[in-house]
C-alpha atoms as a PDB file:
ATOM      1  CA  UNK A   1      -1.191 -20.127  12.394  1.00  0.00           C
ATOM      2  CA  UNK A   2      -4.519 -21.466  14.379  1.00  0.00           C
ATOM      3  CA  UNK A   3      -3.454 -23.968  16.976  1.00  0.00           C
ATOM      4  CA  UNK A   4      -3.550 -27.651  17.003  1.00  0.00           C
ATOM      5  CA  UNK A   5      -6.004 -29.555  14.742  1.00  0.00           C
ATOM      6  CA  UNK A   6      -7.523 -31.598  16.293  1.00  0.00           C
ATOM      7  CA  UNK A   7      -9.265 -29.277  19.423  1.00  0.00           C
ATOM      8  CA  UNK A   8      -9.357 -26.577  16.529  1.00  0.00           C
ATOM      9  CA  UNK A   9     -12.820 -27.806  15.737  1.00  0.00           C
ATOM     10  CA  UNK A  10     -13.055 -25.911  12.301  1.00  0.00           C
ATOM     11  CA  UNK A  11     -13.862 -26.916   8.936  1.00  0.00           C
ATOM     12  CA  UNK A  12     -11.385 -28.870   7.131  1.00  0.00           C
ATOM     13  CA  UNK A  13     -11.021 -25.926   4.430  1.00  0.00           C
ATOM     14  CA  UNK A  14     -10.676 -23.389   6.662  1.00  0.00           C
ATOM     15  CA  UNK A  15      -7.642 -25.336   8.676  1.00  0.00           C
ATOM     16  CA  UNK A  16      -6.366 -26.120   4.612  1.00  0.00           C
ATOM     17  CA  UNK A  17      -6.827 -22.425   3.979  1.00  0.00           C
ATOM     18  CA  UNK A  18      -4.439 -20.878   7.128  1.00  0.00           C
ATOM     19  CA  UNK A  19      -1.750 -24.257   6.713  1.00  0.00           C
ATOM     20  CA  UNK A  20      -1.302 -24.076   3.291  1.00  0.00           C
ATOM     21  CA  UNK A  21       2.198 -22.754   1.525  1.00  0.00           C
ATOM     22  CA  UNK A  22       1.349 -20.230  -1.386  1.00  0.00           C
ATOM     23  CA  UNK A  23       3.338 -18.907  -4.108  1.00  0.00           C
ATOM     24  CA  UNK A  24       5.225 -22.105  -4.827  1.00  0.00           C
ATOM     25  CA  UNK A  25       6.195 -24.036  -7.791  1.00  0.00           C
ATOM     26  CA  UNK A  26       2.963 -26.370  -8.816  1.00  0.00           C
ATOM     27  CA  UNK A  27       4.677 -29.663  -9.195  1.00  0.00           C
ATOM     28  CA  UNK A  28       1.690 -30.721 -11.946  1.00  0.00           C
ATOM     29  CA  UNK A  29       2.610 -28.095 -14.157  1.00  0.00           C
ATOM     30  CA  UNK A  30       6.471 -27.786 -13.201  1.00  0.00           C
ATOM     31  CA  UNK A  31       7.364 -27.032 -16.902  1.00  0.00           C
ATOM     32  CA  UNK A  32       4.948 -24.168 -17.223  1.00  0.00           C
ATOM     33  CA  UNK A  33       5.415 -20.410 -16.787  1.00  0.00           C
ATOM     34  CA  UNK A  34       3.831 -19.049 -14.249  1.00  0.00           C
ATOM     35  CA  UNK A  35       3.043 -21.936 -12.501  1.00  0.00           C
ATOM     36  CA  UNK A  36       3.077 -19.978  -8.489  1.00  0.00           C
ATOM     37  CA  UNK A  37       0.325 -21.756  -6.588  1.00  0.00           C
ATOM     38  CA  UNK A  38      -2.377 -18.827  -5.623  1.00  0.00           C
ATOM     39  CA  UNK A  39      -5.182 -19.900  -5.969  1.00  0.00           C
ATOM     40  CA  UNK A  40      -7.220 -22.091  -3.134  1.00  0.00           C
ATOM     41  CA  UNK A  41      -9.856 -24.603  -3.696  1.00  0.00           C
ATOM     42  CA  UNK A  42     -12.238 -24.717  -1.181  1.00  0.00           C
ATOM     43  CA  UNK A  43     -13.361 -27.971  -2.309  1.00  0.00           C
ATOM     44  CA  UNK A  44     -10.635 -29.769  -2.463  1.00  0.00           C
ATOM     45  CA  UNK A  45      -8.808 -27.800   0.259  1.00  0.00           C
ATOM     46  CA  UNK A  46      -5.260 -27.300  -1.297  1.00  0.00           C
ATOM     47  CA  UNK A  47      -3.494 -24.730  -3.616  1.00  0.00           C
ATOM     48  CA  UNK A  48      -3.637 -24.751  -7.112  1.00  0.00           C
ATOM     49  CA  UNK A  49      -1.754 -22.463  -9.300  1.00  0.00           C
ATOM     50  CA  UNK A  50      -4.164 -21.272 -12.669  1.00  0.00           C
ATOM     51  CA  UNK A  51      -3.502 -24.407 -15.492  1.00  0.00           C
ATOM     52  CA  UNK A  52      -5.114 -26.302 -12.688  1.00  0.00           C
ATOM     53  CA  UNK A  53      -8.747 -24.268 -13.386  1.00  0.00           C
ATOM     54  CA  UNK A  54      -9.648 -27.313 -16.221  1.00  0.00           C
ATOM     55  CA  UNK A  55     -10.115 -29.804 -13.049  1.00  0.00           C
ATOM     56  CA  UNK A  56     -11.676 -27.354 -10.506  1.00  0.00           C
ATOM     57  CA  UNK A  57     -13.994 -24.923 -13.183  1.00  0.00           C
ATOM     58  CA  UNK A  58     -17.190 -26.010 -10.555  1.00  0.00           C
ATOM     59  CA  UNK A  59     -15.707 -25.939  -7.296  1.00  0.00           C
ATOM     60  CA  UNK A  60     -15.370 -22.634  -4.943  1.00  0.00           C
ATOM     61  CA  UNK A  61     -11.669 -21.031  -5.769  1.00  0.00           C
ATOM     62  CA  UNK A  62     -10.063 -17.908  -3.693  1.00  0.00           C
ATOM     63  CA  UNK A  63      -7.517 -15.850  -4.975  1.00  0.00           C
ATOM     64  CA  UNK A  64      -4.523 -15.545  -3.190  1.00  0.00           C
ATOM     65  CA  UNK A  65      -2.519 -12.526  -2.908  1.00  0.00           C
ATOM     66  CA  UNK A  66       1.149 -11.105  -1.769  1.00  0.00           C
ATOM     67  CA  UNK A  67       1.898  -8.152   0.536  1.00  0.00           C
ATOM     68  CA  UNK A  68       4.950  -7.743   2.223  1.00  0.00           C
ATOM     69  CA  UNK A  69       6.232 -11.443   1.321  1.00  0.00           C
ATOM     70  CA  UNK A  70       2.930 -12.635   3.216  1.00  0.00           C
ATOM     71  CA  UNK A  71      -0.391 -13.741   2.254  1.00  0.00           C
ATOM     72  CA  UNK A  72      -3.896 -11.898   1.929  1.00  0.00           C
ATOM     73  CA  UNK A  73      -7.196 -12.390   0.694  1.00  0.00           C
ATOM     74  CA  UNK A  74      -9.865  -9.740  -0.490  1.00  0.00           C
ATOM     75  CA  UNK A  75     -12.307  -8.393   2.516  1.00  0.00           C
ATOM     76  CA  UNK A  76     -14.652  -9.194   0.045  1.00  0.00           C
ATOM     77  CA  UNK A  77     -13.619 -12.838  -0.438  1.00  0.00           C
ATOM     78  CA  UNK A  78     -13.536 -13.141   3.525  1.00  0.00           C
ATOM     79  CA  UNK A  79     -16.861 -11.804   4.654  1.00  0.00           C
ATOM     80  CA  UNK A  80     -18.414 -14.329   2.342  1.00  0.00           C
ATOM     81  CA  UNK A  81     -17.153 -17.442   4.316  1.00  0.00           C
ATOM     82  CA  UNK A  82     -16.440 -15.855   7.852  1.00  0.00           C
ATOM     83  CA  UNK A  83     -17.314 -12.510   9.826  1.00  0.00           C
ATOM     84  CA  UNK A  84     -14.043 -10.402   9.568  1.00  0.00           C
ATOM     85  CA  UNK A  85     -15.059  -7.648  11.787  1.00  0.00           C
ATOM     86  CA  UNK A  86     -12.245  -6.002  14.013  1.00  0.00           C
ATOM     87  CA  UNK A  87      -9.575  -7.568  11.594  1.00  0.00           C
ATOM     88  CA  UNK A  88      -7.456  -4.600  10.389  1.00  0.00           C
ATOM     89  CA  UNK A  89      -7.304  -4.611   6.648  1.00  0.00           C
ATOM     90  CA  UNK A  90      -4.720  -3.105   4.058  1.00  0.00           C
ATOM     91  CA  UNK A  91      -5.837  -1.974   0.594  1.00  0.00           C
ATOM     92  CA  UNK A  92      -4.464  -2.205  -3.025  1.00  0.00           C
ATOM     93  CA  UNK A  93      -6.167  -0.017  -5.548  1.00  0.00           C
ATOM     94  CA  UNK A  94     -10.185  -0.216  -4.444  1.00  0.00           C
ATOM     95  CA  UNK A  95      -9.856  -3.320  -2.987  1.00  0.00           C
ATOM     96  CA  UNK A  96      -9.400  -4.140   0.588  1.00  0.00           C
ATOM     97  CA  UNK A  97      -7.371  -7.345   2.017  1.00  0.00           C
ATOM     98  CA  UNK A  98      -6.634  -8.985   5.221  1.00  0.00           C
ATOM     99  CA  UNK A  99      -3.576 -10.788   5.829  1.00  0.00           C
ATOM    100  CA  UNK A 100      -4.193 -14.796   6.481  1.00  0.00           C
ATOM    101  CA  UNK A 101      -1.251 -15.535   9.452  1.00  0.00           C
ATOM    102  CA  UNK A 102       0.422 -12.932  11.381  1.00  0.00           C
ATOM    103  CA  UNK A 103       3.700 -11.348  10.603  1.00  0.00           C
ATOM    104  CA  UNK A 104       7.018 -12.082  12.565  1.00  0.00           C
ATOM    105  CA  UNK A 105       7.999  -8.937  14.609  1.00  0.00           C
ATOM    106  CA  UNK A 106      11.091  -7.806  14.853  1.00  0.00           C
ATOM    107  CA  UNK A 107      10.456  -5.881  18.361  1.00  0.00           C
ATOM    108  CA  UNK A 108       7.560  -5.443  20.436  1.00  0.00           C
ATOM    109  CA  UNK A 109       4.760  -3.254  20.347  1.00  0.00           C
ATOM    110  CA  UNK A 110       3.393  -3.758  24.200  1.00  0.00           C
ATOM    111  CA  UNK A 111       4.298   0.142  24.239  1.00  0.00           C
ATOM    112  CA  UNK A 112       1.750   1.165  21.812  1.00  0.00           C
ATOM    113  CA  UNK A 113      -2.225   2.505  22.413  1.00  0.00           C
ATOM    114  CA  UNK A 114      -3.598  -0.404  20.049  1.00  0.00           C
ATOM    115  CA  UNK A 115      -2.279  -3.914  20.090  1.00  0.00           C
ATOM    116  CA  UNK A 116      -3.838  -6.921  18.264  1.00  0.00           C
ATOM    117  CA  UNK A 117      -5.331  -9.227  21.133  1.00  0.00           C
ATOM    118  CA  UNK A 118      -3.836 -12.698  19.994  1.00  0.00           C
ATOM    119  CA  UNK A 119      -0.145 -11.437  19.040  1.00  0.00           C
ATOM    120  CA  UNK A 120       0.527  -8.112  20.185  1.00  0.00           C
ATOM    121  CA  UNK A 121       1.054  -6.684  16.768  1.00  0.00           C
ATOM    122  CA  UNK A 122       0.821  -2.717  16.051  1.00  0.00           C
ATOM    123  CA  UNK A 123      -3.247  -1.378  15.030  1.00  0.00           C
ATOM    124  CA  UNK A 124      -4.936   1.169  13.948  1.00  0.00           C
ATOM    125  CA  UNK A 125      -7.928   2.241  16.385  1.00  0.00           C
ATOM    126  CA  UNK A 126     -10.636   0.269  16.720  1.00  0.00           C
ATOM    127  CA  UNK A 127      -8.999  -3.174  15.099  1.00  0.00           C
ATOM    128  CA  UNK A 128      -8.419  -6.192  17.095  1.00  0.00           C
ATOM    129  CA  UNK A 129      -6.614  -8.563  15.335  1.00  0.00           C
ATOM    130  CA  UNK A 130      -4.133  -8.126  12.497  1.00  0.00           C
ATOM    131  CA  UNK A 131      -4.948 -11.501  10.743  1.00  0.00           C
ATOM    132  CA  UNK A 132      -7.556 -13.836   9.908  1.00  0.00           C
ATOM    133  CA  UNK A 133      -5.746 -16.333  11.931  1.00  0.00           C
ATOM    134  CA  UNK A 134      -5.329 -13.687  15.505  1.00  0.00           C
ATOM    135  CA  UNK A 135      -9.042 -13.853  15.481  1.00  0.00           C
ATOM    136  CA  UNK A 136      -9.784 -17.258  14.715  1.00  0.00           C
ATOM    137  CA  UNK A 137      -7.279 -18.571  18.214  1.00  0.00           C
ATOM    138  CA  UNK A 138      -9.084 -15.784  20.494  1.00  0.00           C
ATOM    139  CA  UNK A 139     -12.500 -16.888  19.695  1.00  0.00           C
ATOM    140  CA  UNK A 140     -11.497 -20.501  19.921  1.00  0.00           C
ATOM    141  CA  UNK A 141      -9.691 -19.582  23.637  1.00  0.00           C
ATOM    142  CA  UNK A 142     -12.867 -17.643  24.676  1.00  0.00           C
ATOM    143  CA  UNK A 143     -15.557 -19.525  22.891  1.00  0.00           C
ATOM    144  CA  UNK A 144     -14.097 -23.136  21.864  1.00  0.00           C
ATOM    145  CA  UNK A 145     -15.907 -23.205  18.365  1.00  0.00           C
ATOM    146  CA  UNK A 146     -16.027 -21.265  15.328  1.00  0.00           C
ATOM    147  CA  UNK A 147     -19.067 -22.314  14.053  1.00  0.00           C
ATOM    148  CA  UNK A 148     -21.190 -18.626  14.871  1.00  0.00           C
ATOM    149  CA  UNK A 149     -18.641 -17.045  12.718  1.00  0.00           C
ATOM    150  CA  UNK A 150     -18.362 -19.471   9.485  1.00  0.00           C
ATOM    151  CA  UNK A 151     -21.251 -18.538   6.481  1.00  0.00           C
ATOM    152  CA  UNK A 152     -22.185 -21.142   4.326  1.00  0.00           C
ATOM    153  CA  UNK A 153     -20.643 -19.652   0.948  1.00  0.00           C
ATOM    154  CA  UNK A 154     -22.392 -21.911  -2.097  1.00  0.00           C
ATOM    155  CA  UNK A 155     -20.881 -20.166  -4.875  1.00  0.00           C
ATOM    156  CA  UNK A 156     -16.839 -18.166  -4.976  1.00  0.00           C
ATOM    157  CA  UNK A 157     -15.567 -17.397  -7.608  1.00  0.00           C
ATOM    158  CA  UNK A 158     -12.039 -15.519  -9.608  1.00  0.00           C
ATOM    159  CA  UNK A 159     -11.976 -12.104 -10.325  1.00  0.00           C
ATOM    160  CA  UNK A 160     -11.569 -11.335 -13.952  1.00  0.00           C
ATOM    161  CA  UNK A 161      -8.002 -11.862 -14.981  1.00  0.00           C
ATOM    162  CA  UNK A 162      -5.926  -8.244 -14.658  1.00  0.00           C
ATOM    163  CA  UNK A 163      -8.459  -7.019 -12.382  1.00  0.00           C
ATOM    164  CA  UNK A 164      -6.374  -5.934  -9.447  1.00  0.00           C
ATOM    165  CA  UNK A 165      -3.470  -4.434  -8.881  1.00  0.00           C
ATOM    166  CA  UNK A 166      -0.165  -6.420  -7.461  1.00  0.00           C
ATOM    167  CA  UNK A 167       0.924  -3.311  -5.108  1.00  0.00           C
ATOM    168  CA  UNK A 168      -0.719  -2.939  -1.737  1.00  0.00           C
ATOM    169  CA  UNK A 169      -0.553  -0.360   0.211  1.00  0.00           C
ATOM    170  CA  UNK A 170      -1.438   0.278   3.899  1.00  0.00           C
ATOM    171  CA  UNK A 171      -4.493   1.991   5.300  1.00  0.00           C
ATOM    172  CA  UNK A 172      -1.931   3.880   7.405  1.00  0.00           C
ATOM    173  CA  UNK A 173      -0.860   5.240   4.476  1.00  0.00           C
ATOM    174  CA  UNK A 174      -2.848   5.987   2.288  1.00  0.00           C
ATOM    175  CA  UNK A 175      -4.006   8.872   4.660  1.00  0.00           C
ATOM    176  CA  UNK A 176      -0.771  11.221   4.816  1.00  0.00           C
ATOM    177  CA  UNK A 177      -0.289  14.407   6.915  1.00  0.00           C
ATOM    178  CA  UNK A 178       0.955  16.947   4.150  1.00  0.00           C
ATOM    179  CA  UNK A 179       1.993  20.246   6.144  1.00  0.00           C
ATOM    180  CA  UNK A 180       1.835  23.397   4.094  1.00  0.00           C
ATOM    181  CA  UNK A 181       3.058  26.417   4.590  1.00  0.00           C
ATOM    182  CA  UNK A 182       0.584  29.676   4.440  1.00  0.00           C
ATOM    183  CA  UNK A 183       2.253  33.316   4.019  1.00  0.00           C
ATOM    184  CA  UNK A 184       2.053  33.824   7.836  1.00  0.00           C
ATOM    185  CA  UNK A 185       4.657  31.082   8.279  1.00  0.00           C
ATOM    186  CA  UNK A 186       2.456  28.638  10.199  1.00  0.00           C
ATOM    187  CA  UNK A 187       1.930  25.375   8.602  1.00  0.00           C
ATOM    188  CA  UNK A 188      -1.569  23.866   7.623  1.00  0.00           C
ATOM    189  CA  UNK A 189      -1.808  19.551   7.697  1.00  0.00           C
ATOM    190  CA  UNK A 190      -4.332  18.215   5.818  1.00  0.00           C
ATOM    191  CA  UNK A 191      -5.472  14.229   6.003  1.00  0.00           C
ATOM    192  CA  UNK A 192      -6.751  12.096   3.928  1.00  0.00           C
ATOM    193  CA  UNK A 193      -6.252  10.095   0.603  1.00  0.00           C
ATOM    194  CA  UNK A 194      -6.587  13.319  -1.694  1.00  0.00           C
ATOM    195  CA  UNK A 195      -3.813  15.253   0.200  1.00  0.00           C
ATOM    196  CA  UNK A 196      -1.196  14.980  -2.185  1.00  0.00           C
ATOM    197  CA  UNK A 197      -3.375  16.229  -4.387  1.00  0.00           C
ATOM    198  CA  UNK A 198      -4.596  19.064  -3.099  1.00  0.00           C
ATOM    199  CA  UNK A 199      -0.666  20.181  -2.140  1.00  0.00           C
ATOM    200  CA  UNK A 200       0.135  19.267  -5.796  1.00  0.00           C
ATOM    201  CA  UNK A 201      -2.870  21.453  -7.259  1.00  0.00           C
ATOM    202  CA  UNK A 202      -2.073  24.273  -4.941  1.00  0.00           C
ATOM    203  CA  UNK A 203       1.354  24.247  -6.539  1.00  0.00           C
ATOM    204  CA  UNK A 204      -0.008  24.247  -9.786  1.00  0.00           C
ATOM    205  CA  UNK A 205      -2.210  27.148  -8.886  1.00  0.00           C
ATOM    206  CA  UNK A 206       0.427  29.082  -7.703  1.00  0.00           C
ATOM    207  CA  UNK A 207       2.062  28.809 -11.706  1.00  0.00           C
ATOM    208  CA  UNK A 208      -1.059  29.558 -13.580  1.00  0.00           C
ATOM    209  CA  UNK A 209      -1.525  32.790 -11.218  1.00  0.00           C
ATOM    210  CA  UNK A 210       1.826  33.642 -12.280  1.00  0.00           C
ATOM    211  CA  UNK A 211       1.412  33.170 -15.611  1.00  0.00           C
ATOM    212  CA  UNK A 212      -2.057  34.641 -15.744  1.00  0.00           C
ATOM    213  CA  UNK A 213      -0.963  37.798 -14.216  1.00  0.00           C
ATOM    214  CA  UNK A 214       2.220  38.430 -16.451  1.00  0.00           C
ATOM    215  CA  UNK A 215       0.362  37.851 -19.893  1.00  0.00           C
ATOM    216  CA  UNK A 216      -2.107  39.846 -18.655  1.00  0.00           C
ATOM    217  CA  UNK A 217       0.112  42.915 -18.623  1.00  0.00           C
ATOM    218  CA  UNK A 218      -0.396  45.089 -22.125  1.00  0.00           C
ATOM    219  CA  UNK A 219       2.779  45.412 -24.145  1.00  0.00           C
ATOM    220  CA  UNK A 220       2.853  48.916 -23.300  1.00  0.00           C
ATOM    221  CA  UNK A 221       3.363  48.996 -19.876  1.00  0.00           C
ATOM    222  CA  UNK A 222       6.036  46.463 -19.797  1.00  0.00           C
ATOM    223  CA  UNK A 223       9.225  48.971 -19.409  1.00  0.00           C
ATOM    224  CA  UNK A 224      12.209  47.719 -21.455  1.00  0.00           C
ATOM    225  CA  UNK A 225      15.100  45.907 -19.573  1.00  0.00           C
ATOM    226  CA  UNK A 226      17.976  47.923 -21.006  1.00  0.00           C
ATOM    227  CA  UNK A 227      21.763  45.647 -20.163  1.00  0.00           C
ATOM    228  CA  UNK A 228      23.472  47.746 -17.642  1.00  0.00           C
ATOM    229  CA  UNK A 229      26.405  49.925 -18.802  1.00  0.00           C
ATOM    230  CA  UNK A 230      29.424  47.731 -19.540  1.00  0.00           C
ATOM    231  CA  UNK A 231      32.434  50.036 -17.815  1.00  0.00           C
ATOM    232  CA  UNK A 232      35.152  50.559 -19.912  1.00  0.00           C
ATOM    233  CA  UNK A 233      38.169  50.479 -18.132  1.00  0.00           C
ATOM    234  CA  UNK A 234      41.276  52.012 -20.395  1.00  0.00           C
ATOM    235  CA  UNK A 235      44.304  50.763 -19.285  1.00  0.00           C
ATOM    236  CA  UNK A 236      47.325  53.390 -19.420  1.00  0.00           C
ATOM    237  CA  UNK A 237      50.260  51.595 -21.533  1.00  0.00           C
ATOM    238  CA  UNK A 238      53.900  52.637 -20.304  1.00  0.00           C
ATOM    239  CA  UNK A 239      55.925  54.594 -22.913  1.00  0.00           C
ATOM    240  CA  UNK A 240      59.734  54.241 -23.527  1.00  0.00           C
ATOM    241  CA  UNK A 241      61.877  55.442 -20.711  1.00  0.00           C
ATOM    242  CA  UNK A 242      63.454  58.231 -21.323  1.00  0.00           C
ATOM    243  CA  UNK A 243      66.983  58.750 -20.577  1.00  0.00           C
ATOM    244  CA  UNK A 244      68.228  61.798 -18.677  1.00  0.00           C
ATOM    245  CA  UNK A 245      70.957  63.968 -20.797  1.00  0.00           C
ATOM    246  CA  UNK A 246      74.258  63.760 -20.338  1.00  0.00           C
ATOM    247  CA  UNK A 247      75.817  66.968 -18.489  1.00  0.00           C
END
């Protein structure tokens, strides 16, 4: 959350934008389904939820999103009303977000190579801040205004309804280490977003080989699996006992 208002000196939507509580019953349409506020107004800087649209169909509207309980905007969104750089972003499907506020932590991460500057949070090399909101308080504690950093966005619009996907998933990983084994016994680790794949088609490759090579044997050199010989084991009955004569 950016620090006190007042000294803040940003614009009253972005304050609106970082304060606001998302994902909330609209109290306008209370009786409606799916009536979660997620959607921001720029103009009118507050949360709307979508059978709001009718009163704000001119005004500059961001989609809101959820990952990990928290909220995130599109990359694409952001760089249109602020300069984003160094802000480490997640991705669902094609698109790339950044989260609004920083997350609670539930231990410290002082230990680790990367840290965000403003909160100490966890990054991946060469982010800076984990949030919208990190970046926002260290440029206001170094440079006491935002205004270098703010675009003047005209025109924001929705993306078409069904567009995106509601599962995010981070950068970290998306780009898996999958070790495979080669017929030396050492193990091979490919990176990368297409590394399941390629384990999963060299698997599959491994079956059509198999395949290949056994229908390509002729019927006549196939040799004839004959059952091995069942063993017949006889077992001796005892006869009658015979009695010995009498002297």
């Amino acid at each position: 959350m950016v620090e006190s208002s007042s000294s803040t000196k940003l614009p009253p939507w972005l304050e609106s934008l970082l304060s606001e509580t998302y994902f909330i019953p609209c109290m306008i349409h209370e009786d409606a389904k799916k009536n979660e506020k997620n959607i921001f107004c720029l103009d009118c800087c507050e949360a709307i939820c979508h059978h709001c649209l009718d009163l704000h169909t001119s005004h500059r509207l961001l989609q809101i999103r959820r990952y990990v309980y928290h909220d995130v905007i599109r990359v694409g969104d952001a760089e249109k009303l602020m300069d984003c750089s160094y802000v480490q972003a997640y991705i669902t499907n094609s698109a790339k977000v950044v989260f609004l506020n920083p997350r609670p932590q539930t231990r410290s991460c002082r230990g680790t190579s990367n840290n965000c500057v403003s909160c100490d949070r966890g990054l991946q090399e060469p982010h800076l801040f984990c949030s919208i909101s990190c970046k926002i308080n260290q440029i206001l504690r170094s440079e006491g205004m935002m205004s270098e950093y703010l675009y003047d966005c005209k025109v924001l619009t929705l993306p078409e309804l069904g567009s995106d996907d509601c599962f995010m998933t981070p950068d970290s990983f998306l780009e898996p280490f999958v070790s495979l084994r080669t017929s030396s016994g050492s193990s091979v680790s490919y990176g990368g977003v297409d590394s399941l794949t390629i384990a999963c088609t060299a698997t599959t490759e491994v079956v059509r080989k198999k395949r290949t090579s056994k229908s390509a044997t002729p019927a006549t050199a196939r040799k004839p699996v004959t059952p091995p010989a069942m063993e017949v084991t006889t077992n001796r009955r005892k006869g009658m006992p015979c009695r010995s004569p009498f002297n």
